[in-house]
Protein backbone atom coordinates (compact mmCIF):
# COMPACT_ATOMS: atom_id res chain seq x y z
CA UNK A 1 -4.82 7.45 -65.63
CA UNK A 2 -5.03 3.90 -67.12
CA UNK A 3 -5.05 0.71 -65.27
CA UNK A 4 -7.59 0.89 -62.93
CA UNK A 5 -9.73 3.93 -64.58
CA UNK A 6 -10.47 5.17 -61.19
CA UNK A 7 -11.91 8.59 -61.16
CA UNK A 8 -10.27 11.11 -58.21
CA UNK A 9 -13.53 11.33 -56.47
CA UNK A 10 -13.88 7.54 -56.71
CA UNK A 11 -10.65 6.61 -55.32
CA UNK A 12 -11.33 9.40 -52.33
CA UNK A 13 -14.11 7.34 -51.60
CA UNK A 14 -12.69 3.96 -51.75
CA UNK A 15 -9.58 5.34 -49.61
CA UNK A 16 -12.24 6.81 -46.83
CA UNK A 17 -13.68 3.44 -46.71
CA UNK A 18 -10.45 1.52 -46.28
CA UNK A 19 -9.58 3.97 -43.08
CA UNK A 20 -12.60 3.41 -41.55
CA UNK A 21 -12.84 -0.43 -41.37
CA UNK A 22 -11.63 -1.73 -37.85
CA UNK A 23 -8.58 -2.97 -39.20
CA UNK A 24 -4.93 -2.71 -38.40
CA UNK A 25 -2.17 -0.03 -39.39
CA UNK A 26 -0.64 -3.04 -41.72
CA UNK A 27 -3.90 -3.91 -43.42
CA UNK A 28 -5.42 -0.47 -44.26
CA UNK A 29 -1.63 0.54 -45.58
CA UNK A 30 -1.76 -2.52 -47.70
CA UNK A 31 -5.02 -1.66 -49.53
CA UNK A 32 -4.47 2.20 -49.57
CA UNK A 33 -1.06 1.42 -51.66
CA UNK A 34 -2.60 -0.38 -53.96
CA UNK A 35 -5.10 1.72 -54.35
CA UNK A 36 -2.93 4.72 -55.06
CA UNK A 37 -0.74 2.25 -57.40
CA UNK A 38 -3.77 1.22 -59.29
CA UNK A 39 -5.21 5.21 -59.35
CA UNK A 40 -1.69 6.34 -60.52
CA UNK A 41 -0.89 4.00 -62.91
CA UNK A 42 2.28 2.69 -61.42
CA UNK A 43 4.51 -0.61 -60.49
CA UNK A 44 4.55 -0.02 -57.06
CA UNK A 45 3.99 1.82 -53.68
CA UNK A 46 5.50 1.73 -50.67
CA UNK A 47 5.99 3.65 -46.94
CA UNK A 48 9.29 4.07 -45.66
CA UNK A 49 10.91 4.94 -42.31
CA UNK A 50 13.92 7.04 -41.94
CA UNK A 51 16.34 7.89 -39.35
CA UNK A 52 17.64 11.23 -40.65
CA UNK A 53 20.41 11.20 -37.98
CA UNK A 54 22.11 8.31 -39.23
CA UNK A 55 20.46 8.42 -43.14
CA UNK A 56 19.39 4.65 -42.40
CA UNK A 57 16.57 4.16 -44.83
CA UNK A 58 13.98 1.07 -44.42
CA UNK A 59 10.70 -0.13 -46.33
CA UNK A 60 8.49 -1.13 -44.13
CA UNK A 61 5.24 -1.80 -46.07
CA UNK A 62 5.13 -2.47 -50.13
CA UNK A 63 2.92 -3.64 -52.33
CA UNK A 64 4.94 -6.22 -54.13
CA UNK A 65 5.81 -7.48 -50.46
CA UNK A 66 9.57 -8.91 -49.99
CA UNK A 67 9.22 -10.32 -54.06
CA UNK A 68 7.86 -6.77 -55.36
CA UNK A 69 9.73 -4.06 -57.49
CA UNK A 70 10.25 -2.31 -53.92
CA UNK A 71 11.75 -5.09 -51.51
CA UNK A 72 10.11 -4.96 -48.17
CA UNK A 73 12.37 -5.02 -45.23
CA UNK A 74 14.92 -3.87 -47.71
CA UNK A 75 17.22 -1.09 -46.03
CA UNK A 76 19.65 1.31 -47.93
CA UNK A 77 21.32 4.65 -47.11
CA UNK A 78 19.28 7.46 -47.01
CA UNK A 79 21.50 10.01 -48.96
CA UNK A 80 20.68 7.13 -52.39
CA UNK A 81 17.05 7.91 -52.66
CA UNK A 82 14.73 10.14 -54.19
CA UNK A 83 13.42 10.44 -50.62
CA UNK A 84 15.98 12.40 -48.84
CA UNK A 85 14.92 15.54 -51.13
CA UNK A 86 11.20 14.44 -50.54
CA UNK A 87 11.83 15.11 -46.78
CA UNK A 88 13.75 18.59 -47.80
CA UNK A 89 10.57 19.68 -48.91
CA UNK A 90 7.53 21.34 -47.95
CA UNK A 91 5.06 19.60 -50.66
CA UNK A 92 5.96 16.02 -52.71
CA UNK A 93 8.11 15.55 -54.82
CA UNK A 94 6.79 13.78 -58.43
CA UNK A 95 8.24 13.53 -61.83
CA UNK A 96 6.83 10.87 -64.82
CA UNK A 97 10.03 10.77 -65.83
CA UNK A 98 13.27 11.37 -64.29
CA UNK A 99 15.07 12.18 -67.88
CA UNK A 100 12.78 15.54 -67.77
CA UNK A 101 12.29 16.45 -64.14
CA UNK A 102 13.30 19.62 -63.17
CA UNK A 103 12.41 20.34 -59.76
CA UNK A 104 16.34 18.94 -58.45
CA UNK A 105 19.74 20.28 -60.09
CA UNK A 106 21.81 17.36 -60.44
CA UNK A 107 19.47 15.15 -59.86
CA UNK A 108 21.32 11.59 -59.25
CA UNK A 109 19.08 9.08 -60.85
CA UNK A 110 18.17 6.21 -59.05
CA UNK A 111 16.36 2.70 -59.72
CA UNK A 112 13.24 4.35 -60.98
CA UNK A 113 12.20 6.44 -63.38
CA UNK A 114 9.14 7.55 -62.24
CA UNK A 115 8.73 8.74 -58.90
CA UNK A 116 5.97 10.60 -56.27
CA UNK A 117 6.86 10.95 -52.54
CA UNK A 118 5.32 12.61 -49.64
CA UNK A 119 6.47 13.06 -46.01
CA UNK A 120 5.36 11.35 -43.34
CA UNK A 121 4.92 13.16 -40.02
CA UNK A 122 4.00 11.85 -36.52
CA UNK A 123 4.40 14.29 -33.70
CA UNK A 124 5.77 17.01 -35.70
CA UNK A 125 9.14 14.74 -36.81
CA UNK A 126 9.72 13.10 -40.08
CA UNK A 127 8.74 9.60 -39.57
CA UNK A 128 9.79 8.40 -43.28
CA UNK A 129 7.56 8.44 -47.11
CA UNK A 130 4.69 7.43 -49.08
CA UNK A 131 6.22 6.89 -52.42
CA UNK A 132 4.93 5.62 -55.35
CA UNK A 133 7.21 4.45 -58.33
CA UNK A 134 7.92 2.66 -61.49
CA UNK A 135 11.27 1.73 -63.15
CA UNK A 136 9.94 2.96 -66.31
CA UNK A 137 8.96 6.53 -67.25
CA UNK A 138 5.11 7.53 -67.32
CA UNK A 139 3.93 8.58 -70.38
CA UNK A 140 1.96 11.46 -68.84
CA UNK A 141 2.90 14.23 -66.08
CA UNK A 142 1.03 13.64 -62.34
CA UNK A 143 -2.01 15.72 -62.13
CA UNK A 144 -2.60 18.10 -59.37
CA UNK A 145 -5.79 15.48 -58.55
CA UNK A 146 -3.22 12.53 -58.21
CA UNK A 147 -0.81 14.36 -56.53
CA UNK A 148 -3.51 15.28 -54.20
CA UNK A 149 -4.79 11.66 -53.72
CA UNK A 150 -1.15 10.59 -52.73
CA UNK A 151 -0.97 13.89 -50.07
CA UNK A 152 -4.32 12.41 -48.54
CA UNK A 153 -2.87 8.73 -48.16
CA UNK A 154 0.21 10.25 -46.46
CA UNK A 155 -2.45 12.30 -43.78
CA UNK A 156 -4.77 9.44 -43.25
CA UNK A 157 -1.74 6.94 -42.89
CA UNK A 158 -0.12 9.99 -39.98
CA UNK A 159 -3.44 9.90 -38.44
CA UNK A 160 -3.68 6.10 -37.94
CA UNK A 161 0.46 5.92 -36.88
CA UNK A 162 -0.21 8.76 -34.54
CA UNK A 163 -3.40 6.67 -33.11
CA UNK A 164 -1.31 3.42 -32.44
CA UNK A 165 1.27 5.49 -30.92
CA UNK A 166 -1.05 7.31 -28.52
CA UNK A 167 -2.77 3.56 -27.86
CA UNK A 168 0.67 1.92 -27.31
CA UNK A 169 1.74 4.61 -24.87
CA UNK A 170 -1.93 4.97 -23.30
CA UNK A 171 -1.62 1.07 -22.92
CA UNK A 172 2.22 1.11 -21.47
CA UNK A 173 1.10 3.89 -18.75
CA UNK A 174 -1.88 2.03 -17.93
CA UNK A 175 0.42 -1.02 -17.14
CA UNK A 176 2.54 0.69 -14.72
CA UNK A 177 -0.51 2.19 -13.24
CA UNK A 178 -1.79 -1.16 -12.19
CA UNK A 179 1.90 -2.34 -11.03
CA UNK A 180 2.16 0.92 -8.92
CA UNK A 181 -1.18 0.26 -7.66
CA UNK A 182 -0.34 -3.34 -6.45
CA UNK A 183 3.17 -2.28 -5.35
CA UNK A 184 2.14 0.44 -3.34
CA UNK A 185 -1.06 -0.89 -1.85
CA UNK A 186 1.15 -4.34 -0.87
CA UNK A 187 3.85 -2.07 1.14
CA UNK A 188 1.35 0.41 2.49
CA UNK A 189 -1.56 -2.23 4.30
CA UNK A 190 2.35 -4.53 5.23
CA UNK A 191 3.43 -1.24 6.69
CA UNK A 192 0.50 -0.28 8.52
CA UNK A 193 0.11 -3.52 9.92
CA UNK A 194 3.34 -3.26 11.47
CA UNK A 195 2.48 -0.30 12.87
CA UNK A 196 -0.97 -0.94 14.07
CA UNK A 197 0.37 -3.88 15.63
CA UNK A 198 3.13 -1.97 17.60
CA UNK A 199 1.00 1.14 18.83
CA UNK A 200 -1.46 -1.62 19.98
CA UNK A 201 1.40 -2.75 22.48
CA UNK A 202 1.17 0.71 23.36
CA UNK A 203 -1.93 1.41 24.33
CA UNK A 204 -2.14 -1.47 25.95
CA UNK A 205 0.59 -0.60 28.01
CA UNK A 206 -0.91 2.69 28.34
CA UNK A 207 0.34 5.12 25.94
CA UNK A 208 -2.80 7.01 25.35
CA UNK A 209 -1.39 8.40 22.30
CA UNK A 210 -1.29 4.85 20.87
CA UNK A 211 -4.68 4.91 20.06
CA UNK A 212 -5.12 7.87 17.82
CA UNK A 213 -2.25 5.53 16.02
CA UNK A 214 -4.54 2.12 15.79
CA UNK A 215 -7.43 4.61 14.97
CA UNK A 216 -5.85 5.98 11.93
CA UNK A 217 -3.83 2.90 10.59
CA UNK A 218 -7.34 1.07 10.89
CA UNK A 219 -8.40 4.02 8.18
CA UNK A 220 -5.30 3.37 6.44
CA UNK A 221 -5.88 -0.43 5.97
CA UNK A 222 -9.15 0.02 5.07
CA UNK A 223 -8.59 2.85 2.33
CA UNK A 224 -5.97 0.61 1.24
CA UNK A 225 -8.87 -2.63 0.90
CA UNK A 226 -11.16 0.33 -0.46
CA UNK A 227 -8.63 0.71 -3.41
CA UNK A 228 -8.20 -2.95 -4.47
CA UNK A 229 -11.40 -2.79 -4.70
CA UNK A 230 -12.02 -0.17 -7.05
CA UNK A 231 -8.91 -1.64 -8.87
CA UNK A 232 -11.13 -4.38 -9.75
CA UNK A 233 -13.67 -2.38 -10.91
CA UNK A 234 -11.62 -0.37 -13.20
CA UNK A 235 -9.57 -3.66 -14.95
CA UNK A 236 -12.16 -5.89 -15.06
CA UNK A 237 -14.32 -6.57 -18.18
CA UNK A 238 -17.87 -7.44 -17.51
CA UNK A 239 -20.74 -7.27 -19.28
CA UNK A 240 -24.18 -5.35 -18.94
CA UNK A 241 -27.18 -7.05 -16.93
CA UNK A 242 -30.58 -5.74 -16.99
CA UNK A 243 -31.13 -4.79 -13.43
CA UNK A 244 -34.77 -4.14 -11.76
CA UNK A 245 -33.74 -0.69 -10.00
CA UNK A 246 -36.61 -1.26 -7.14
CA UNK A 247 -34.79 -4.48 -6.16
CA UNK A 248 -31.04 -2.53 -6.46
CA UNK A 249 -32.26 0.19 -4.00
CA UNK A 250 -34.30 -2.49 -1.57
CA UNK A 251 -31.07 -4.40 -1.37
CA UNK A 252 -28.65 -0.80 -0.45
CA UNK A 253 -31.99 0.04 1.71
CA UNK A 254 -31.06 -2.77 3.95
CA UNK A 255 -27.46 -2.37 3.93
CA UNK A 256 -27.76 0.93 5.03
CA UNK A 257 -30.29 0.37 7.67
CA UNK A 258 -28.22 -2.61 8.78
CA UNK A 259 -24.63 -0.63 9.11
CA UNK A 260 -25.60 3.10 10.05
CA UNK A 261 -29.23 2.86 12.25
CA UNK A 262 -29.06 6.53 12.98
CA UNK A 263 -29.11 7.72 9.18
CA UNK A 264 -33.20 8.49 8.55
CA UNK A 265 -33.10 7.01 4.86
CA UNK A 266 -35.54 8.16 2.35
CA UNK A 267 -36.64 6.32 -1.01
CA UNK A 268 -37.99 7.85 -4.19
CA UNK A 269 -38.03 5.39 -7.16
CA UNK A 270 -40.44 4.52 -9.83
CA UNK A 271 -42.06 0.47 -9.76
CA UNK A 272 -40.36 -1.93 -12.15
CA UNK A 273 -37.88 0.57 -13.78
CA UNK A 274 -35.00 -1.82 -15.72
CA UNK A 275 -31.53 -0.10 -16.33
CA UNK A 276 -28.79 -2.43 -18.49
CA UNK A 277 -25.62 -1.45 -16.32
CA UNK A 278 -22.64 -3.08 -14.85
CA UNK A 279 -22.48 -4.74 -11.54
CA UNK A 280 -20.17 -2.40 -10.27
CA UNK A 281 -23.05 0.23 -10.43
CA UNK A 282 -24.34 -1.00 -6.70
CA UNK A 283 -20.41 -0.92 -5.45
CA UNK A 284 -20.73 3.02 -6.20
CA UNK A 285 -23.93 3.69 -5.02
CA UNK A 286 -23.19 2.12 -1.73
CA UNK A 287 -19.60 4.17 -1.63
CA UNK A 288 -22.02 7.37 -2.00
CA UNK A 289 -24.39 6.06 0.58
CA UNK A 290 -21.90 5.39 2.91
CA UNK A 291 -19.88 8.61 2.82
CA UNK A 292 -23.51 9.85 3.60
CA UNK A 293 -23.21 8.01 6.36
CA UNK A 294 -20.33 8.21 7.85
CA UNK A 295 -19.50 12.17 7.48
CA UNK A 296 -23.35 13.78 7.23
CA UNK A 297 -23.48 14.52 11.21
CA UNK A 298 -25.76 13.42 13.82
CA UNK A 299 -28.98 11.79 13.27
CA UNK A 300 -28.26 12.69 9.52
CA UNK A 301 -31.31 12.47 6.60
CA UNK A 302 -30.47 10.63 3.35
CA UNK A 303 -32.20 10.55 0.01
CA UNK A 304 -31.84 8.32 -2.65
CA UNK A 305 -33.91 9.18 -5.68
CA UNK A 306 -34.15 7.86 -9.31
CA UNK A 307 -35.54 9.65 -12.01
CA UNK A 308 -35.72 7.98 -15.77
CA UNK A 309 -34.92 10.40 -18.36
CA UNK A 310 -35.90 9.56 -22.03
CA UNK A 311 -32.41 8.27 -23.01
CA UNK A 312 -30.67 8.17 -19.43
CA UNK A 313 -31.55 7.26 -15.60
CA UNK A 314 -30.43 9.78 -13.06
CA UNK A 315 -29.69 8.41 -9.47
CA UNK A 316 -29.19 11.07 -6.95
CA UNK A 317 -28.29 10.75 -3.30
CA UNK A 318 -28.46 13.56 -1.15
CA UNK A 319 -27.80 14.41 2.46
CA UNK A 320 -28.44 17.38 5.08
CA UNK A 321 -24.86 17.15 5.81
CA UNK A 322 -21.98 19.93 6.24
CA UNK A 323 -21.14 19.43 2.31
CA UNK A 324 -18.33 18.02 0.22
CA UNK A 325 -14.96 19.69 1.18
CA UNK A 326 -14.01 22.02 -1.81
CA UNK A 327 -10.71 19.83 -2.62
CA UNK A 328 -13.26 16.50 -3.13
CA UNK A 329 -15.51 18.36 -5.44
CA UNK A 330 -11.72 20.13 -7.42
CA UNK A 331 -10.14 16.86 -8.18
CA UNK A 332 -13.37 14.97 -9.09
CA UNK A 333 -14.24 18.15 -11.56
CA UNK A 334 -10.34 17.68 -12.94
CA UNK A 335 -10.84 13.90 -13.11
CA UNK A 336 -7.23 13.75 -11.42
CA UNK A 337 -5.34 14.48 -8.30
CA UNK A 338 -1.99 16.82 -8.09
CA UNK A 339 0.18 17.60 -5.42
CA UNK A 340 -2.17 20.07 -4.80
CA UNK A 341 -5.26 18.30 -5.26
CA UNK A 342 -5.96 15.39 -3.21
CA UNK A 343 -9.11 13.66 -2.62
CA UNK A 344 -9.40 12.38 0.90
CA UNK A 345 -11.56 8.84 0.30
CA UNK A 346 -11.90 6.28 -2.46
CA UNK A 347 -15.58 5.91 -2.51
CA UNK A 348 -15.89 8.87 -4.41
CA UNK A 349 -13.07 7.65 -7.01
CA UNK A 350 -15.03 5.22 -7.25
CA UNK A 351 -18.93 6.36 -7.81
CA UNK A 352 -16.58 8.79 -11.02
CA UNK A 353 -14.68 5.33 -12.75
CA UNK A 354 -18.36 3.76 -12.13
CA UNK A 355 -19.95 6.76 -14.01
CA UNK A 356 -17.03 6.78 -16.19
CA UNK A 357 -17.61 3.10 -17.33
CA UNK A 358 -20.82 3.48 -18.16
CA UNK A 359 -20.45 6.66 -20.86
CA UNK A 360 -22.52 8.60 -18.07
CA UNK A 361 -21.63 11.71 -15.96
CA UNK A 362 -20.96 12.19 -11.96
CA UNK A 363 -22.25 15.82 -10.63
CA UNK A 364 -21.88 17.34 -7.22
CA UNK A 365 -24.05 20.30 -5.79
CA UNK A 366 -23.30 21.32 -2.18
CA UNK A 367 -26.07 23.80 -1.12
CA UNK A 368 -27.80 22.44 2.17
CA UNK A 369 -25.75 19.46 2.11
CA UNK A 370 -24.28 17.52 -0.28
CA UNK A 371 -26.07 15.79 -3.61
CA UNK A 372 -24.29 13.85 -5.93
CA UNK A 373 -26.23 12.48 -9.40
CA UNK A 374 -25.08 9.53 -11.74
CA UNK A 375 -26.38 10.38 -14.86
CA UNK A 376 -26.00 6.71 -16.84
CA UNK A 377 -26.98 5.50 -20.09
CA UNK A 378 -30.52 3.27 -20.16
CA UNK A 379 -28.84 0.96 -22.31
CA UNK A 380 -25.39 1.06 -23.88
CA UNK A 381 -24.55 3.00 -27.12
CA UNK A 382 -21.46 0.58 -27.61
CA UNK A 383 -18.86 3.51 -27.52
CA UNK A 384 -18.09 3.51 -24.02
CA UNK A 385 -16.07 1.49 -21.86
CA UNK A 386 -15.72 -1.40 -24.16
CA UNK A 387 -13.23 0.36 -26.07
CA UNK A 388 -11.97 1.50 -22.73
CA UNK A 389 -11.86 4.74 -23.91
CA UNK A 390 -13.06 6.87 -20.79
CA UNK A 391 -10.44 5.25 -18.50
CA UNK A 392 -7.57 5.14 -20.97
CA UNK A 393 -7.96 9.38 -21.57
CA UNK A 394 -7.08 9.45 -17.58
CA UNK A 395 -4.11 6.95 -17.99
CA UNK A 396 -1.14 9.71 -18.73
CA UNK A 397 -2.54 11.77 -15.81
CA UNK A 398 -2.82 8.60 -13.32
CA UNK A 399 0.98 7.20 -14.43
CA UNK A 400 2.35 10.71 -13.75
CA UNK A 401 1.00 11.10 -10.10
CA UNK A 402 1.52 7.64 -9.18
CA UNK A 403 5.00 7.37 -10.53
CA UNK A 404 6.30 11.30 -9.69
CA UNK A 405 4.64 11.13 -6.60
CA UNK A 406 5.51 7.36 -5.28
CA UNK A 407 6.97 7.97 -1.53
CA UNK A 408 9.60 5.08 -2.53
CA UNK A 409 12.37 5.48 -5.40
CA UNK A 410 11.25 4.01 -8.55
CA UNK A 411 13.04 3.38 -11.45
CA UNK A 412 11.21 2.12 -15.37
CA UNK A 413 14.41 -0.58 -16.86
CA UNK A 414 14.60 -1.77 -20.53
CA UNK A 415 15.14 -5.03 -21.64
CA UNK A 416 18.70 -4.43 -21.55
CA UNK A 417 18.50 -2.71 -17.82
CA UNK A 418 18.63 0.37 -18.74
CA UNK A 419 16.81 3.45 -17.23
CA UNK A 420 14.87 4.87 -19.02
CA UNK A 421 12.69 6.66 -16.44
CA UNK A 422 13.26 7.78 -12.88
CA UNK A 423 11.44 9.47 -9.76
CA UNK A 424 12.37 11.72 -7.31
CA UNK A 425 12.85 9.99 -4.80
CA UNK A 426 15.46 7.72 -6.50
CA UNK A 427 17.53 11.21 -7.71
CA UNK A 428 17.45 11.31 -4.12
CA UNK A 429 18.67 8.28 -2.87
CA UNK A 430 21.15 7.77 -5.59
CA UNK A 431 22.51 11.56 -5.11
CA UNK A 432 22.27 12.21 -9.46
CA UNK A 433 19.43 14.11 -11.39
CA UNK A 434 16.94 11.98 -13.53
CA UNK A 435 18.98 13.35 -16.47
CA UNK A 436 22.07 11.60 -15.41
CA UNK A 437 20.54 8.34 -14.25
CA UNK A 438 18.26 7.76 -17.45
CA UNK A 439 20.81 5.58 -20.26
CA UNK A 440 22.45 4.36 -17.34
CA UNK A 441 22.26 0.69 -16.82
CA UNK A 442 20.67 -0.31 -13.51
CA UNK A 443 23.02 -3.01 -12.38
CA UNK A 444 25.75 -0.45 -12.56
CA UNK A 445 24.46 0.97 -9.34
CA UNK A 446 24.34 -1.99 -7.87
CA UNK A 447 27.99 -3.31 -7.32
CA UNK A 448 27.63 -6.61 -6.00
CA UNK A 449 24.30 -7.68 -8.52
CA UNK A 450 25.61 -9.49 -11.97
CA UNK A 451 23.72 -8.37 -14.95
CA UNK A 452 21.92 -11.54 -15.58
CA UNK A 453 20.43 -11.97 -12.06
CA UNK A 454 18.51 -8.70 -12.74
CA UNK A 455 15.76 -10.24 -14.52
CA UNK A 456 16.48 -13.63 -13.47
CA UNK A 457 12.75 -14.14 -11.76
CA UNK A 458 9.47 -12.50 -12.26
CA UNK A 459 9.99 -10.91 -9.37
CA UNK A 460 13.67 -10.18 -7.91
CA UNK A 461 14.15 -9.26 -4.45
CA UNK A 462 17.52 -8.53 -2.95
CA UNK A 463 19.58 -6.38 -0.57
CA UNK A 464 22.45 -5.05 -1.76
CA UNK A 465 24.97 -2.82 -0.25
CA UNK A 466 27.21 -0.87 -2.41
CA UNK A 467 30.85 0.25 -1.80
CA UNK A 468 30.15 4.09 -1.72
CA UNK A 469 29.57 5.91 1.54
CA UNK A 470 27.00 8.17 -0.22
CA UNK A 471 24.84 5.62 -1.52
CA UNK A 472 22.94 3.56 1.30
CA UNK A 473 22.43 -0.16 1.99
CA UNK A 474 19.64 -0.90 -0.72
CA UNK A 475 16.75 -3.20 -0.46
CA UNK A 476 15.38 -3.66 -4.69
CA UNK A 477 12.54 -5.32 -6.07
CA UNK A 478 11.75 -5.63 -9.71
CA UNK A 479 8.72 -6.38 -11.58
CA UNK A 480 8.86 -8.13 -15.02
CA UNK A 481 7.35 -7.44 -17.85
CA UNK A 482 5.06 -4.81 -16.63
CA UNK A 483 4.37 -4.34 -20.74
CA UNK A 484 6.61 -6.42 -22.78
CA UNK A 485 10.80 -5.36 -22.41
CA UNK A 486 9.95 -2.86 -19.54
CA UNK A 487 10.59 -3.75 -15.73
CA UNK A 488 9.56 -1.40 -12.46
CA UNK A 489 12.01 -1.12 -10.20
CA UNK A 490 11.10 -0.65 -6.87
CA UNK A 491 14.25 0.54 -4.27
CA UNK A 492 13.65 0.75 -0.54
CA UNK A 493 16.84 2.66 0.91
CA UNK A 494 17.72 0.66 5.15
CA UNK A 495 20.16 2.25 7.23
CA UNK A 496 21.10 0.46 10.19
CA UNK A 497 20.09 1.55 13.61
CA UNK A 498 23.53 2.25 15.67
CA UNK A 499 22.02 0.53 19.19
CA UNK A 500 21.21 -2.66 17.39
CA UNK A 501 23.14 -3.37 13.61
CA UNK A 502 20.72 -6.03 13.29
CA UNK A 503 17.50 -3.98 12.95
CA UNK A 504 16.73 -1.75 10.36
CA UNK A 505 15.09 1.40 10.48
């Protein structure tokens, strides 16, 4: 050890603190090399990536930069480095000097004479090397302490490539979440419209039936208003007011007296309590108070209580109704819904994202009615929604329900149109399993569509009927850039009614 005279414990600690500054994967490799190169005594280090398949070999991050002993950017074949045994192996691979190394018969020797390597892994495959070289020999052996120090840049730089992975990915799915969410809200309250309009004609023409249909599309429309709404809530960044809670009850005090007479509400809050929350905190605890409301029974008795704990403020709202149906309180408790699960309503979607945002906790009890307590924060720690943390753990769930689930074939394009995802539904309409659609490109299901009108708008909209009898007229829309070089899909399948070829069905 000469150059920098670094002790191992010292360079630990001066590694730890580079990983834990809010910096960027780039950055924090940048100072942990040269680190290591100053704690080893060396010319350079470097991190690699490899494809093993096809032995292409890049540097992605060195010390010396594009100018340095180790070009960066500078790509080779694999089977010419040192690293392809360092990836052979279950431990590095170091020698001083490759004249007396020993470790590899017939050893090919390379541009440097002094070598240590370690794999990098992210999600259990070989991602590429931490390597540390010079093109002349070290006069002394590594130590099992440096050796060491090199393993524990390789981990921390896994964790932190394994963290932007999971971040990209979270980030992607959220993306489509919010697409789906606007696609299928659009077609749902256009829909319903439709058909609210039509059984309207109905009953007015006096199909009784017809208005169990205007009934339940007016639920529909309004569920569907109910989840733009909490859409907002979710995406939108806002910041923290300090609210009086005696004037945030008196104002849901009134609504509720003003929209449901019948409910007997009852107050219980302490005089000039202050809680720092987010505005959407009233939007929840009027969803709860009107779910109260609407499904507690005749004449029902409501409670709204607030109770300051040392650190937190609980807000409870109870009723002397039948109690929550045991599928509400299961997909609230799984913080999801399945094909098996499904909540019936938004509000209470939205009272949990409210919670959520706020680094607090929802809980339901359901003896003698139904009680449900937001447990929030008096004042925020700074770890909660501003790193969107809370919401973004849901995000794989969310895009996997919306997407498996959608009623309408979907299909997730690459830049070049390729798929690279597919639902159901569009195995369905296109007759092939996901397996054989995904690599495909998505024009080449579409006869008549050139490639370069694909992406030609932000949004595409077309009908297109192909030449197969298998494979319906098809009605497409496409959403751009839904996260940089990805594009939704969305295919609507219209057959043509046989009494009129004009209409569709």
């Amino acid at each position: 050890m000469t150059e920098g005279a670094l002790s191992a414990d010292e360079a630990r600690q001066q590694l730890y603190e580079i990983m834990k500054r809010d910096a960027g994967f780039e950055e924090k490799t940048r100072e942990a090399l040269e680190l290591g190169r100053q704690y080893l005594a060396v010319q350079s280090g470097f991190v690699s990536k490899v494809e093993q398949q096809t032995n292409h070999y890049e540097v992605l991050i060195s010390t010396g930069g594009a100018d340095g002993v180790v070009p960066e950017g500078m790509t080779t074949d694999l089977r010419g480095t040192y690293c392809r045994h360092t990836l052979e192996r279950d431990s590095p691979l170091a020698f001083h000097d490759v004249e007396q190394q020993e470790e590899i018969e017939n050893l090919e020797r390379g541009n440097f004479d002094c070598y240590h390597g370690t794999t990098l892994t992210v999600d259990t495959e070989p991602f590429g090397t931490v390597c540390f070289v010079s093109l002349d020999a070290r006069g002394e052996r590594f130590t099992e302490a440096e050796t060491m120090f090199a393993e524990l840049v390789a981990r921390l730089l896994e964790h932190e490539l394994e963290h932007d992975r999971q971040q990209a990915e979270l980030s992607r799915q959220t993306s489509l979440i919010n697409v789906l969410d606007r696609v299928l809200r659009h077609n749902l309250r256009n829909e319903m419209t439709i058909i609210r309009a039509n059984a309207q004609l109905g009953w007015e023409g006096g199909c009784t039936e017809c208005e169990l249909i205007v009934e339940r599309s007016d639920n529909l429309i309004e569920m569907s208003e109910a989840a733009r709404d909490l859409g907002k809530l979710i995406n939108t960044d806002f910041d923290r007011q300090q609210m009086q809670v005696e004037e945030l009850v008196g104002r849901l005090e009134t609504r509720v007296t003003e929209s449901y007479p019948d409910v007997q509400l009852v107050v219980d809050t302490p005089d000039s309590l202050v809680l720092s929350a987010y505005p959407s905190l009233e939007s929840a605890l009027w969803e709860l108070l009107e779910n109260a409301g609407e499904y507690a029974g005749p004449n029902p008795s409501v409670t709204l209580s607030v109770r300051p704990q040392p650190d937190a403020v609980t807000i409870a709202i109870s009723d002397d109704g039948p109690g929550m149906p045991q599928p509400e309180r299961d997909a609230l408790q799984a913080g999801t819904e399945t094909q098996l699960i499904h909540g019936s309503g938004i509000g209470l979607w939205t009272a949990y994202w409210v919670a959520a945002s706020h680094g607090g906790d929802l809980d339901i009890e359901t003896d003698d009615g139904t009680t449900v307590r937001l447990s929030l924060p008096r004042a925020s720690s700074g770890s909660e929604i501003d790193s969107r943390e809370p919401l973004l753990s849901r995000a794989p769930d969310r895009y996997q329900a919306a997407f498996t689930n959608a009623q309408i074939p979907l299909l997730l394009l690459d830049e070049s149109g390729r798929i690279i995802d597919a639902n159901e539904q569009a195995e369905t309409l296109f007759g092939q399993t996901r397996s054989s659609l995904l690599g495909r490109n998505g024009t080449e299901l579409f006869a008549e569509v050139e490639r370069s009108e694909l992406f030609a708008d932000a949004t595409s909209s077309r009908q297109v009927e192909t030449d197969t009898a298998e494979t319906p007229t098809v009605r497409w829309q496409v959403s751009n850039d839904i996260i940089p070089g990805q594009h939704l899909m969305q295919l609507q399948p219209v057959r043509t009614r046989q009494t009129n070829p004009s209409r569709y069905s």
